[in-house]
PDB file of N, CA and C in Angstrom:
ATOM      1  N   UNK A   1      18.605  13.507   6.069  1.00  0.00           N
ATOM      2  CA  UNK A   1      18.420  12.131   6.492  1.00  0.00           C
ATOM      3  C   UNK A   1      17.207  12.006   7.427  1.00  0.00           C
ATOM      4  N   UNK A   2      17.120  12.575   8.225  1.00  0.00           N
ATOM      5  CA  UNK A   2      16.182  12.863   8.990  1.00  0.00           C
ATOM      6  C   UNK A   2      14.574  13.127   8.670  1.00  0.00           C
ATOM      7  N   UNK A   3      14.632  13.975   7.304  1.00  0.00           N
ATOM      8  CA  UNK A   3      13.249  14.207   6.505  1.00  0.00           C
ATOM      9  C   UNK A   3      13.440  12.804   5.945  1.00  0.00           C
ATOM     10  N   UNK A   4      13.787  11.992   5.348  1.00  0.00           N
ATOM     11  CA  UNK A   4      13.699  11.071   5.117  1.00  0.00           C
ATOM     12  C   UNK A   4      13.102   9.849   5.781  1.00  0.00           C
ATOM     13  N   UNK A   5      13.680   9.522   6.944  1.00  0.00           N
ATOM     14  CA  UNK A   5      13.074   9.168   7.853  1.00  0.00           C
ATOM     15  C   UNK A   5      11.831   9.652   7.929  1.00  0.00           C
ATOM     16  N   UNK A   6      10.995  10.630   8.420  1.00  0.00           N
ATOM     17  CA  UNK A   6      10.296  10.972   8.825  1.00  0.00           C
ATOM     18  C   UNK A   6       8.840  10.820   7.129  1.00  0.00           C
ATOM     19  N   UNK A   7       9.688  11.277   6.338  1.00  0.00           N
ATOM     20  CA  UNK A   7       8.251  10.832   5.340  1.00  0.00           C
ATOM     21  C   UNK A   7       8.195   9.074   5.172  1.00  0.00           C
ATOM     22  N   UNK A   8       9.479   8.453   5.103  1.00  0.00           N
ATOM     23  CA  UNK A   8       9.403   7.015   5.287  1.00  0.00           C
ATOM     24  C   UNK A   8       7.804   6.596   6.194  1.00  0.00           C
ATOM     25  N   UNK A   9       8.259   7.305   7.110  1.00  0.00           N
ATOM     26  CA  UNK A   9       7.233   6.836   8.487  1.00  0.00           C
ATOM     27  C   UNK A   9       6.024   7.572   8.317  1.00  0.00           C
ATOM     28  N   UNK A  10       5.513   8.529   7.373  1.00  0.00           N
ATOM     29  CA  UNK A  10       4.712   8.795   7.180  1.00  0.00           C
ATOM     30  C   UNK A  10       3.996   8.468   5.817  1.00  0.00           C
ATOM     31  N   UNK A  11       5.027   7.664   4.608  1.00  0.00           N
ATOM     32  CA  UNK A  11       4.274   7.062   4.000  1.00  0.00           C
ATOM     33  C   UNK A  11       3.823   5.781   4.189  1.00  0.00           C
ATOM     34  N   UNK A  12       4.248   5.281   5.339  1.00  0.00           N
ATOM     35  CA  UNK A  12       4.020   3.946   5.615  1.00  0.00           C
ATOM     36  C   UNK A  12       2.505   4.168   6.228  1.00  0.00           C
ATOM     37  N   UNK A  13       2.378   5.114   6.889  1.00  0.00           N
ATOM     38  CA  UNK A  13       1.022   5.142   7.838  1.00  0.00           C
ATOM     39  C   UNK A  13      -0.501   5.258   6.723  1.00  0.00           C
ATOM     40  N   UNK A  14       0.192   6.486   5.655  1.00  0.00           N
ATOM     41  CA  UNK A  14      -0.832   6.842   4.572  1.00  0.00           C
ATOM     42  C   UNK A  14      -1.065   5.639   3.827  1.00  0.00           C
ATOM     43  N   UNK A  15       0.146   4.726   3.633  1.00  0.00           N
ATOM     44  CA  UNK A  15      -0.558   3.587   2.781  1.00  0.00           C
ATOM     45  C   UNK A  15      -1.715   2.187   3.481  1.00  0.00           C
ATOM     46  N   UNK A  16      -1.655   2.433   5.210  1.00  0.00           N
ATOM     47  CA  UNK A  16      -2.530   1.556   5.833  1.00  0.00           C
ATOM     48  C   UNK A  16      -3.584   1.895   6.057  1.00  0.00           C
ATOM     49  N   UNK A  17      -3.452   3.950   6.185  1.00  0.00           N
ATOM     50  CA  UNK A  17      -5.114   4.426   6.119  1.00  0.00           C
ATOM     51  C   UNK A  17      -5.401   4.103   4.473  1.00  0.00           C
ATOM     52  N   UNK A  18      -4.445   4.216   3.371  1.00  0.00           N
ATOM     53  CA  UNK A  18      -5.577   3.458   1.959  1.00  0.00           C
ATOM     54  C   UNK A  18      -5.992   2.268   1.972  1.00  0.00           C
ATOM     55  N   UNK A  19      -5.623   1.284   2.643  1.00  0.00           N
ATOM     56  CA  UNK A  19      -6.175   0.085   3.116  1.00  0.00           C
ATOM     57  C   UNK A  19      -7.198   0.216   4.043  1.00  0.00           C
ATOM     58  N   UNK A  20      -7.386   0.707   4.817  1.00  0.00           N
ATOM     59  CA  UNK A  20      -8.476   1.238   5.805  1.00  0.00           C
ATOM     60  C   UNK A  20      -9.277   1.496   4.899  1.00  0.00           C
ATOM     61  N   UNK A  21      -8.979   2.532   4.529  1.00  0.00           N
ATOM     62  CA  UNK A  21     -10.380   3.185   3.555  1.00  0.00           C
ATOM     63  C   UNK A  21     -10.851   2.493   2.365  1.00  0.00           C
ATOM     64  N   UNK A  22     -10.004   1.217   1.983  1.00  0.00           N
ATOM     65  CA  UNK A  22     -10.568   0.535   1.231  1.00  0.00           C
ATOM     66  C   UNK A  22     -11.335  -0.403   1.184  1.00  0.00           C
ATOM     67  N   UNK A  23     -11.646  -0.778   2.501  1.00  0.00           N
ATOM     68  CA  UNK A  23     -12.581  -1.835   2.906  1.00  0.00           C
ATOM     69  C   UNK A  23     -14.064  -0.863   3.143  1.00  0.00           C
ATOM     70  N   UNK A  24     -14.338   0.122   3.438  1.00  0.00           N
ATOM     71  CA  UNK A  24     -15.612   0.610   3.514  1.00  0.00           C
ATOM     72  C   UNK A  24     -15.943   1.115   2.062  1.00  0.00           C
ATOM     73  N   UNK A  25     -15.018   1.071   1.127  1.00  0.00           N
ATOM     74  CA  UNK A  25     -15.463   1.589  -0.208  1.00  0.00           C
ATOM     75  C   UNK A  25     -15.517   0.160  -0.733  1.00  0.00           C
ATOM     76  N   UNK A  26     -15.415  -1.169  -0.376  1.00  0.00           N
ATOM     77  CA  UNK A  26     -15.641  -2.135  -0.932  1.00  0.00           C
ATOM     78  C   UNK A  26     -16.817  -2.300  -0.250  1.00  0.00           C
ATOM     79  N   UNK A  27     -17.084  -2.182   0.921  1.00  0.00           N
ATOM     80  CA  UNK A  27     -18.128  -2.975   1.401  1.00  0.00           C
ATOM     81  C   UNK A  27     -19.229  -1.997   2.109  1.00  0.00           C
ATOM     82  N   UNK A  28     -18.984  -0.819   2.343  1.00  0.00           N
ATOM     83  CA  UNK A  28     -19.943  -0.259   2.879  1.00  0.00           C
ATOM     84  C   UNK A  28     -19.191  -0.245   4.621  1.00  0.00           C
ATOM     85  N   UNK A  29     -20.205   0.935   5.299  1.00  0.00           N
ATOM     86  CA  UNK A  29     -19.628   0.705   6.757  1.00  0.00           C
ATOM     87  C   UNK A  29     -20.065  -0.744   7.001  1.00  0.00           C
ATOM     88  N   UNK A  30     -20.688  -1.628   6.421  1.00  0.00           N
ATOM     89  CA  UNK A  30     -20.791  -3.163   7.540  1.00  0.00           C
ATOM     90  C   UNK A  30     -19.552  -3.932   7.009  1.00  0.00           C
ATOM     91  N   UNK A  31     -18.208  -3.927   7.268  1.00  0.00           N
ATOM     92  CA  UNK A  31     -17.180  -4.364   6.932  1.00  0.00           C
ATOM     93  C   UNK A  31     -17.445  -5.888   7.491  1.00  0.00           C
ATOM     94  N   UNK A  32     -17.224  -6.818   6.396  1.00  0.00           N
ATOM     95  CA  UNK A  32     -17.405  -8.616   6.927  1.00  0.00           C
ATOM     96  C   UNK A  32     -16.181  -8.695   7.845  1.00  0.00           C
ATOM     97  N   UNK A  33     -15.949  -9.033   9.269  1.00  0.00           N
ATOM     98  CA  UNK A  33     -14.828  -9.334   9.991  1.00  0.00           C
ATOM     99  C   UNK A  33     -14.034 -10.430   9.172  1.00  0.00           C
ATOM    100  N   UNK A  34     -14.662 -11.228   8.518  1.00  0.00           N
ATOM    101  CA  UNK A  34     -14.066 -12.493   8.042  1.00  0.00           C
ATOM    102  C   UNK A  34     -13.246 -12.013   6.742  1.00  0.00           C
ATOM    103  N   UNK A  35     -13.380 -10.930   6.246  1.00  0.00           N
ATOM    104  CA  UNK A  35     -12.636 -10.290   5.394  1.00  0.00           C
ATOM    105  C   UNK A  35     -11.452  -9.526   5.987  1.00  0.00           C
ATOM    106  N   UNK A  36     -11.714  -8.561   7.218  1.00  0.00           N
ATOM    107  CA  UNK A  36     -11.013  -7.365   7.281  1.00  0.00           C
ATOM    108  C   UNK A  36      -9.669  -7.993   8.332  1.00  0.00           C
ATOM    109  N   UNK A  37     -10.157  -9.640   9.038  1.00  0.00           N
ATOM    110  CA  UNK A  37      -9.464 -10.004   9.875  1.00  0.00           C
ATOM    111  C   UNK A  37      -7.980 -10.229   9.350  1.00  0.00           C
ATOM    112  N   UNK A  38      -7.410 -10.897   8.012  1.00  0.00           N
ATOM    113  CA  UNK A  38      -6.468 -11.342   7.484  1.00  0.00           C
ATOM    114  C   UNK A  38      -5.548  -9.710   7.266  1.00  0.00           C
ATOM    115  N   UNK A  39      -6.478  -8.892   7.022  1.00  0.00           N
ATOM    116  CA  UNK A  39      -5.381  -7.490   7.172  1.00  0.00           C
ATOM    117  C   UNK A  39      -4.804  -7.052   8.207  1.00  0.00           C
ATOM    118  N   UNK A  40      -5.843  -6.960   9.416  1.00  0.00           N
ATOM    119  CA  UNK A  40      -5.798  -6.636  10.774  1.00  0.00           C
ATOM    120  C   UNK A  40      -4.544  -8.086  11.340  1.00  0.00           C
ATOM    121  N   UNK A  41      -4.638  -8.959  10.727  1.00  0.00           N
ATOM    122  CA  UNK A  41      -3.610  -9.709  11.183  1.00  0.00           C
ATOM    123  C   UNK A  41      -2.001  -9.615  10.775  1.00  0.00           C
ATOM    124  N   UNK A  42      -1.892  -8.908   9.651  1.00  0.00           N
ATOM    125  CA  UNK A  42      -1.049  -9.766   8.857  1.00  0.00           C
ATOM    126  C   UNK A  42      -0.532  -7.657   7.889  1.00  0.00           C
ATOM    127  N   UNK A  43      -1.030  -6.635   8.359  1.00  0.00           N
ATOM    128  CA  UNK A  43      -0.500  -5.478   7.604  1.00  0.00           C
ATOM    129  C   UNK A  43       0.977  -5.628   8.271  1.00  0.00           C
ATOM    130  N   UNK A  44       1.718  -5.344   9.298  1.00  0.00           N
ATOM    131  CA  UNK A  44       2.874  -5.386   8.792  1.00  0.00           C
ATOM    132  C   UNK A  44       3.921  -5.894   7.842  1.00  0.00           C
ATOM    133  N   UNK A  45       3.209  -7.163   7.715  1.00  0.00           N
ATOM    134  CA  UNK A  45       3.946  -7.501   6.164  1.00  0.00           C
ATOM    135  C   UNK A  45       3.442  -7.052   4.695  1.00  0.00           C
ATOM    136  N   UNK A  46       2.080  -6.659   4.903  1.00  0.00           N
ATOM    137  CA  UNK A  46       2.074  -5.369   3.745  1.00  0.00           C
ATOM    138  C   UNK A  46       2.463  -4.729   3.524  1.00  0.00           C
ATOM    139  N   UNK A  47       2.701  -3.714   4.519  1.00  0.00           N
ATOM    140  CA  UNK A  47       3.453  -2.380   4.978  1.00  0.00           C
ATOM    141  C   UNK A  47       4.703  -2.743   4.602  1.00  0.00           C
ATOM    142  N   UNK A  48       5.636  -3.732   4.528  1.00  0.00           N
ATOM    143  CA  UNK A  48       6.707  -3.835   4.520  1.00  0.00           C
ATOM    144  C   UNK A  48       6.865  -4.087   3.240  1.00  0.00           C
ATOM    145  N   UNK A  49       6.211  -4.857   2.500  1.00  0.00           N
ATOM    146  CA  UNK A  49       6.445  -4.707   0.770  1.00  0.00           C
ATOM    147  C   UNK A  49       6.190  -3.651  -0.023  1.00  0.00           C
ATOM    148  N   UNK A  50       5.047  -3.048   0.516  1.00  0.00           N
ATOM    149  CA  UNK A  50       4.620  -1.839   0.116  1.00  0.00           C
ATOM    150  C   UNK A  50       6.280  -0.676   0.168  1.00  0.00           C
ATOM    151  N   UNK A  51       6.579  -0.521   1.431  1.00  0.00           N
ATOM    152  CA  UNK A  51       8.030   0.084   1.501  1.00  0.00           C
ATOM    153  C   UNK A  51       9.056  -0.394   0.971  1.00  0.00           C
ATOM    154  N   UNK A  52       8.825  -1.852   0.850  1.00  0.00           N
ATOM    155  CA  UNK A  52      10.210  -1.892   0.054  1.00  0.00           C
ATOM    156  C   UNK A  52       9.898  -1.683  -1.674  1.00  0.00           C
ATOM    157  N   UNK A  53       8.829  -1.744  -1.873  1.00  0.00           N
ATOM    158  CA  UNK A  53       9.018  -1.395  -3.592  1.00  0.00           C
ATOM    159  C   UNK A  53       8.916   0.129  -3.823  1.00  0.00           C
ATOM    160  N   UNK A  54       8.797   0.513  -2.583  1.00  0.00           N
ATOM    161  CA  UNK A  54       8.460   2.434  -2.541  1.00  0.00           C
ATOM    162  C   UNK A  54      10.302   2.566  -2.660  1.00  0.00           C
ATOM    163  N   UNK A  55      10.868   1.677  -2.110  1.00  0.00           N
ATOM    164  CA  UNK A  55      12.488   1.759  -1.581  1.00  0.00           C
ATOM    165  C   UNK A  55      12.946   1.608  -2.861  1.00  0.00           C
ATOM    166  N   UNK A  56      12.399   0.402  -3.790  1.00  0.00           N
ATOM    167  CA  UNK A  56      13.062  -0.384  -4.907  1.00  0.00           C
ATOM    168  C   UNK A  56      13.006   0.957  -5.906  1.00  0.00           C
ATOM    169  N   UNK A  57      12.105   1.399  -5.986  1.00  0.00           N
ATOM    170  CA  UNK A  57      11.688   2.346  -7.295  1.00  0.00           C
ATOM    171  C   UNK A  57      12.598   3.555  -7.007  1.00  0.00           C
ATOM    172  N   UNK A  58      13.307   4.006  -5.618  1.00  0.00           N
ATOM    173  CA  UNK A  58      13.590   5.040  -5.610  1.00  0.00           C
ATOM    174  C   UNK A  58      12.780   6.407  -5.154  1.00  0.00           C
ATOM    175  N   UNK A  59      11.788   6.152  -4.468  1.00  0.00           N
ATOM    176  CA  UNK A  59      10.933   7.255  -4.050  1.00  0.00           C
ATOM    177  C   UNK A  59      11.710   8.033  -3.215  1.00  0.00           C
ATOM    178  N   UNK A  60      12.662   7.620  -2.432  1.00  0.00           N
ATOM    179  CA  UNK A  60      12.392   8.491  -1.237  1.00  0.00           C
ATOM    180  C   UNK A  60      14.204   9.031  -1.530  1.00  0.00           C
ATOM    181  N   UNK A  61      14.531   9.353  -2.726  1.00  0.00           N
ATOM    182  CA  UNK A  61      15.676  10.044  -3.087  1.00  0.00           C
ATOM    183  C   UNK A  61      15.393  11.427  -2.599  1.00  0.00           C
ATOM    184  N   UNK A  62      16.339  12.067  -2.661  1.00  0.00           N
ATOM    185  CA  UNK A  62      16.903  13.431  -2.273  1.00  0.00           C
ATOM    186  C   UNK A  62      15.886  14.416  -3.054  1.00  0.00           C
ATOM    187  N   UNK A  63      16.307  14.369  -4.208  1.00  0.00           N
ATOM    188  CA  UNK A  63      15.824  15.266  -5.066  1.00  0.00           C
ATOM    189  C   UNK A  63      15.011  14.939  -6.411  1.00  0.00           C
ATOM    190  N   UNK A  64      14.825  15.734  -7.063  1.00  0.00           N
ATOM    191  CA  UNK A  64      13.987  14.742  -8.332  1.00  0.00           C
ATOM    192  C   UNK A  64      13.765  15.905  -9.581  1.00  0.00           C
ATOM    193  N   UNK A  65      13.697  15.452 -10.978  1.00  0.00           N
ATOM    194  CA  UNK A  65      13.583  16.873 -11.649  1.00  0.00           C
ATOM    195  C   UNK A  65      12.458  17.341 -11.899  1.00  0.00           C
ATOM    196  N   UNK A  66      11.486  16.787 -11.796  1.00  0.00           N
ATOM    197  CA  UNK A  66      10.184  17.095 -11.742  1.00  0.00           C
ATOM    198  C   UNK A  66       9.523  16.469 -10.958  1.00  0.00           C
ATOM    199  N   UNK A  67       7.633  17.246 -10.893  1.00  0.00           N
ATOM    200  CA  UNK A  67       6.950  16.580 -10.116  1.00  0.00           C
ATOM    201  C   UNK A  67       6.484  14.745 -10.765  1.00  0.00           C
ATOM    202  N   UNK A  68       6.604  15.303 -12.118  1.00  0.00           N
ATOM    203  CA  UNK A  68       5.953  13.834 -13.045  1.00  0.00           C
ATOM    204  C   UNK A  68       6.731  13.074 -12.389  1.00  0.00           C
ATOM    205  N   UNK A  69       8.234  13.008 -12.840  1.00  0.00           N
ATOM    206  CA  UNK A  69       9.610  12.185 -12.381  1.00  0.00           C
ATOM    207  C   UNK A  69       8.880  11.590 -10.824  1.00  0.00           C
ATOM    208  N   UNK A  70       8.639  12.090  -9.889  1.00  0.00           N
ATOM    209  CA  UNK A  70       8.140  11.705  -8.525  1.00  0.00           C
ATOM    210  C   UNK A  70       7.078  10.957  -8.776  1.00  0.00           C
ATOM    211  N   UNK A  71       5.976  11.153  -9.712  1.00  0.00           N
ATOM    212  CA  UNK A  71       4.788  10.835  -9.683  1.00  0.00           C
ATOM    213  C   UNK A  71       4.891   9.474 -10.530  1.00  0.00           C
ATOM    214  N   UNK A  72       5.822   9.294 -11.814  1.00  0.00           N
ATOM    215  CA  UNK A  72       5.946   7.901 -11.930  1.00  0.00           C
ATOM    216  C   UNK A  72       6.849   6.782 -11.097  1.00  0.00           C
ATOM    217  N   UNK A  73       7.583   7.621 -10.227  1.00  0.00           N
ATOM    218  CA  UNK A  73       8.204   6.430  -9.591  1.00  0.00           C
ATOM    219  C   UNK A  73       7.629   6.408  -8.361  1.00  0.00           C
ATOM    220  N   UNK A  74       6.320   7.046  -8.075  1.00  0.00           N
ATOM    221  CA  UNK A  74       5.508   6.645  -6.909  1.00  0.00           C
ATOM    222  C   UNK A  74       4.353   5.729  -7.366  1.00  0.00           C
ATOM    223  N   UNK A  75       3.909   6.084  -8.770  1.00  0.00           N
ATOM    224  CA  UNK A  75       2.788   5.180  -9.560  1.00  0.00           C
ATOM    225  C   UNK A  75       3.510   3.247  -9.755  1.00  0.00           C
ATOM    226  N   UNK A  76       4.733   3.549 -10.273  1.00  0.00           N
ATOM    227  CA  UNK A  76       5.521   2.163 -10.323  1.00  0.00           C
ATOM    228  C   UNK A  76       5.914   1.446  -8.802  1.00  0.00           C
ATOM    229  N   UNK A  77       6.041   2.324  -7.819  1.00  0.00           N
ATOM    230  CA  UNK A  77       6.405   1.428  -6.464  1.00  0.00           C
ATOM    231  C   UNK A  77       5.107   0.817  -6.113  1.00  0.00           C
ATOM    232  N   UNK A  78       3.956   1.810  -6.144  1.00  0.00           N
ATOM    233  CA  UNK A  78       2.763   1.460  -5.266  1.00  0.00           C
ATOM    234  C   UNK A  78       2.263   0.174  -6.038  1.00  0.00           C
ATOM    235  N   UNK A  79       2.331   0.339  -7.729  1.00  0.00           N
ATOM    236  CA  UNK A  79       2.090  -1.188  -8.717  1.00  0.00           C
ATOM    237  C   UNK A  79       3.010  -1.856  -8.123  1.00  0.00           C
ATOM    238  N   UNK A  80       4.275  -1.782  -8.244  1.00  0.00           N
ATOM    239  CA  UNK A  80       5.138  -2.703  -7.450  1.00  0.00           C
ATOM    240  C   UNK A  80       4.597  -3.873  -6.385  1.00  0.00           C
ATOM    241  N   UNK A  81       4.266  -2.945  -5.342  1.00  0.00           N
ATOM    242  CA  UNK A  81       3.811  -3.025  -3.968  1.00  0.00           C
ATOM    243  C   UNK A  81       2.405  -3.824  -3.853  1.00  0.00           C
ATOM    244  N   UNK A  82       1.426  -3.344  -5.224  1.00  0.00           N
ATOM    245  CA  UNK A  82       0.108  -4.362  -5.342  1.00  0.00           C
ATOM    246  C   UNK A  82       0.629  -5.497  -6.154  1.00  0.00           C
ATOM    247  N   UNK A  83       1.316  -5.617  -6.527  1.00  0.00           N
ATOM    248  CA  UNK A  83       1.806  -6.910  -7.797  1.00  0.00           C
ATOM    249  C   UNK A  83       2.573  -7.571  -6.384  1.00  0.00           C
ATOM    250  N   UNK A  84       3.303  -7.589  -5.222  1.00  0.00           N
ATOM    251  CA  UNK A  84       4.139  -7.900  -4.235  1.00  0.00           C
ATOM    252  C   UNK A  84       2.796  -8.860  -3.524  1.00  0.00           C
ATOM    253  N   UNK A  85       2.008  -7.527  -3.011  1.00  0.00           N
ATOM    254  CA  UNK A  85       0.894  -8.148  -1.904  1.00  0.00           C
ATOM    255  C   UNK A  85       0.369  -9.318  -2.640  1.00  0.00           C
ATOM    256  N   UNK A  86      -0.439  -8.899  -3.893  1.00  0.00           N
ATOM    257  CA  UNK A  86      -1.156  -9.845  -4.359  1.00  0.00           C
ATOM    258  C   UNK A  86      -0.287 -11.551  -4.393  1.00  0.00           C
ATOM    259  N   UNK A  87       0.946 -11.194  -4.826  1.00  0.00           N
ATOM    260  CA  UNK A  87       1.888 -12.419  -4.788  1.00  0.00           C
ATOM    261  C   UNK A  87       2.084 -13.228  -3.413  1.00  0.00           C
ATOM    262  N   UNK A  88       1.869 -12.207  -2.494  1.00  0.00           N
ATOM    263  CA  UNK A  88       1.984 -12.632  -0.841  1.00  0.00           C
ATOM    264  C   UNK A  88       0.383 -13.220  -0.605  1.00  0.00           C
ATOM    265  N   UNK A  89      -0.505 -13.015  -1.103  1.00  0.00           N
ATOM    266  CA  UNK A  89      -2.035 -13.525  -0.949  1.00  0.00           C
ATOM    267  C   UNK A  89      -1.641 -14.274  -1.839  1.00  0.00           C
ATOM    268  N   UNK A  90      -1.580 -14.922  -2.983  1.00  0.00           N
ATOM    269  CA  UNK A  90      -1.570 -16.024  -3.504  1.00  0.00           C
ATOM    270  C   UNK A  90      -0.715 -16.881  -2.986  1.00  0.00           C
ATOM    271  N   UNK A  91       0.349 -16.854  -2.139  1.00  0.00           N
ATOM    272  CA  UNK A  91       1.102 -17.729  -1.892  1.00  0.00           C
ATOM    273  C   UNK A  91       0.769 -18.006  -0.391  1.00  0.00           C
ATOM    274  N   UNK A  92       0.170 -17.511   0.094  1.00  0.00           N
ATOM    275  CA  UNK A  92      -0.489 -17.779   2.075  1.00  0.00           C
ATOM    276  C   UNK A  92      -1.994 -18.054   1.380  1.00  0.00           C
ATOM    277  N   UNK A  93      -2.545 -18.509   0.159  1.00  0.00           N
ATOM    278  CA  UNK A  93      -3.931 -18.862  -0.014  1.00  0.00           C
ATOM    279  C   UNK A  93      -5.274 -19.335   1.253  1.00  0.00           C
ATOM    280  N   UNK A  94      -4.030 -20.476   1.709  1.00  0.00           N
ATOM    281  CA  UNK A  94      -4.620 -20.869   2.674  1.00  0.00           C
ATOM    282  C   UNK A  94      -5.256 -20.208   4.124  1.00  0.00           C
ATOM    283  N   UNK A  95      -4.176 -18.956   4.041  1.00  0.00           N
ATOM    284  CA  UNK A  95      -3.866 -18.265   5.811  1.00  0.00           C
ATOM    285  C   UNK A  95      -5.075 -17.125   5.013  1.00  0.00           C
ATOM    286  N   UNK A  96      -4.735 -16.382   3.955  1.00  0.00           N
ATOM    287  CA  UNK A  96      -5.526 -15.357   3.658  1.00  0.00           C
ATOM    288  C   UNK A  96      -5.966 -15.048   2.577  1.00  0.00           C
ATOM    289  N   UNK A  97      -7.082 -16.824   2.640  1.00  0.00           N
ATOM    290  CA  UNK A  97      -8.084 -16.787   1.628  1.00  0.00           C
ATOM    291  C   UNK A  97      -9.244 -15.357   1.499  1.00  0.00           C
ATOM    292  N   UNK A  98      -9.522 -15.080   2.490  1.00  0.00           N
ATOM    293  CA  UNK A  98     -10.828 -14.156   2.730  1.00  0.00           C
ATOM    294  C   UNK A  98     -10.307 -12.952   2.723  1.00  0.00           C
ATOM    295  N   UNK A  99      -8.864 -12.765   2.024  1.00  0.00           N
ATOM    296  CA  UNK A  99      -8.419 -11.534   1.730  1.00  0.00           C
ATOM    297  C   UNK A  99      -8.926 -11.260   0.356  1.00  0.00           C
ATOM    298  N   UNK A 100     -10.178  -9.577   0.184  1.00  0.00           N
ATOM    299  CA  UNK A 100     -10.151 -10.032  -1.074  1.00  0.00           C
ATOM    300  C   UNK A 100      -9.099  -8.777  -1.769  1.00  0.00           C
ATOM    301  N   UNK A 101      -8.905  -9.581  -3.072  1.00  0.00           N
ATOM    302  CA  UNK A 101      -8.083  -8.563  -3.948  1.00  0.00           C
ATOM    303  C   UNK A 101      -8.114  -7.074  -4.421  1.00  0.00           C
ATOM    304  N   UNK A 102      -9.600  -7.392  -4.412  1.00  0.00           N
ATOM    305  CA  UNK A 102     -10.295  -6.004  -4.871  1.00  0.00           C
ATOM    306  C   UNK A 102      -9.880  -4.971  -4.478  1.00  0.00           C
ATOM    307  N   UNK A 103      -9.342  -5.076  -2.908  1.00  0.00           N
ATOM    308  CA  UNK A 103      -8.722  -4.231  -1.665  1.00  0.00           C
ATOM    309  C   UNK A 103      -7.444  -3.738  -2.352  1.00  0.00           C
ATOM    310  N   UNK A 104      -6.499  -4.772  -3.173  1.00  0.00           N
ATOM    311  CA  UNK A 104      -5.622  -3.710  -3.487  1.00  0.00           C
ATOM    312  C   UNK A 104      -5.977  -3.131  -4.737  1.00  0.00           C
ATOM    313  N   UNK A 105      -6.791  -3.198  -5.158  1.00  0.00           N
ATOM    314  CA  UNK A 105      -7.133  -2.501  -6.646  1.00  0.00           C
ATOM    315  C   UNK A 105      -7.639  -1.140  -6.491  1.00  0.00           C
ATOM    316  N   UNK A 106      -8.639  -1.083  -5.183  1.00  0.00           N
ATOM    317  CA  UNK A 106      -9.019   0.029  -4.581  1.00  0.00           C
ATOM    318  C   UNK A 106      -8.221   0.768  -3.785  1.00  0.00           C
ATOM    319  N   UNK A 107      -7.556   0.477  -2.814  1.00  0.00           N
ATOM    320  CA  UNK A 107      -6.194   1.106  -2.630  1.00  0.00           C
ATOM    321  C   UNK A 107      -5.111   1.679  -3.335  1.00  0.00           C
ATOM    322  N   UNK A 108      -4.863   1.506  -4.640  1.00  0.00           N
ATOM    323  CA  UNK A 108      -3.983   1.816  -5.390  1.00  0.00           C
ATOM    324  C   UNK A 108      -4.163   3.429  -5.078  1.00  0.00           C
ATOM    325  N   UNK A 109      -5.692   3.978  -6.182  1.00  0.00           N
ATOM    326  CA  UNK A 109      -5.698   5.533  -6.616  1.00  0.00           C
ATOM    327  C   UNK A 109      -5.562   6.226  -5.297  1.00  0.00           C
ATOM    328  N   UNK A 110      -6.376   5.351  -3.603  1.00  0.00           N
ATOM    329  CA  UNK A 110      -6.324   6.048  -3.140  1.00  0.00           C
ATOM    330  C   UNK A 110      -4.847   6.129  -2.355  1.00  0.00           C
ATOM    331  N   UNK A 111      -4.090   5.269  -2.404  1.00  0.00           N
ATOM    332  CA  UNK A 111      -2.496   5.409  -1.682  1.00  0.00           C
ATOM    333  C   UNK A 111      -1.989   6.612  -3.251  1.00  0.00           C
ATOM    334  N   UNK A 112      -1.620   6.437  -4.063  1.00  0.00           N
ATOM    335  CA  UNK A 112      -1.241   7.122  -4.837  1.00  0.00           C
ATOM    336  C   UNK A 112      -1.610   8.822  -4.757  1.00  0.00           C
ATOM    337  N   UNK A 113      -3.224   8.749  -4.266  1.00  0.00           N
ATOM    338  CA  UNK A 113      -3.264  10.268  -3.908  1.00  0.00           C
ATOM    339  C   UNK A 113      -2.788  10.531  -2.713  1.00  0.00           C
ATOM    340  N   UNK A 114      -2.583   9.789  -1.523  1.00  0.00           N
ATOM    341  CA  UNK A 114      -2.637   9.690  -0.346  1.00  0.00           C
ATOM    342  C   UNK A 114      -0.722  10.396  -0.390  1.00  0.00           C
ATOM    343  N   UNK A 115      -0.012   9.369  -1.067  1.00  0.00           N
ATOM    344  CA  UNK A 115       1.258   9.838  -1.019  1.00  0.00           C
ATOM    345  C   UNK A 115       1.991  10.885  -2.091  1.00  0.00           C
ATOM    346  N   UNK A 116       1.052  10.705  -3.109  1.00  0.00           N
ATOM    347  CA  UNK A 116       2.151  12.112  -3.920  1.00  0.00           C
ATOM    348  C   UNK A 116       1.160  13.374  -3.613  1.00  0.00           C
ATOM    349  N   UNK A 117       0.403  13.861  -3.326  1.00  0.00           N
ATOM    350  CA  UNK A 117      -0.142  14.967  -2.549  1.00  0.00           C
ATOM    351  C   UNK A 117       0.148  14.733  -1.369  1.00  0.00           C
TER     352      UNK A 117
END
């Protein structure tokens, strides 16, 4: 229970450094504030969909029979989790227009390497 916990809390962190790192691979180190502000405002409720479709899919079970078995139900939470956000940016349009999408498209490969390695 306890390892559980503890990768919980450590996949939550790896999926905000793939958001981190996805704004300088979109934009270069001159990150537009007017872009990066709506994340910097508003990731805990990323973070929190992101975990719950990591939760929905079953990632963070006990055991598993293979590595694939892990690797598609970490590939389906993290889609989960960009199909969630993107739904949470289309529906706050207004609050986080200058969020762009691209961010989770680029985040995907790198949360996906970030958490099953």
């Amino acid at each position: 229970m306890i390892l559980q916990i503890f990768l919980f809390i450590v996949d939550a962190v790896l999926l905000n450094a793939a958001f981190l790192l996805s704004f300088p691979v979109r934009y270069g180190l001159n990150i537009p504030e007017i872009n990066f502000l709506p994340y910097k405002d508003n990731f805990p409720f990323l973070t929190f969909i992101y975990m719950l479709a990591l939760v929905l899919t079953r990632v963070f079970k006990k055991r598993f029979c293979s590595y694939w078995h892990l690797f598609k139900r970490t590939f389906n939470g993290l889609l989960l989790g960009a199909l969630f956000g993107m739904a949470l940016v289309y529906v706050f349009r207004i609050k986080w227009s200058d969020f762009p999408s691209s961010i989770f498209v680029i985040s995907f490969p790198i949360g996906l390497s970030f958490i099953f390695i």
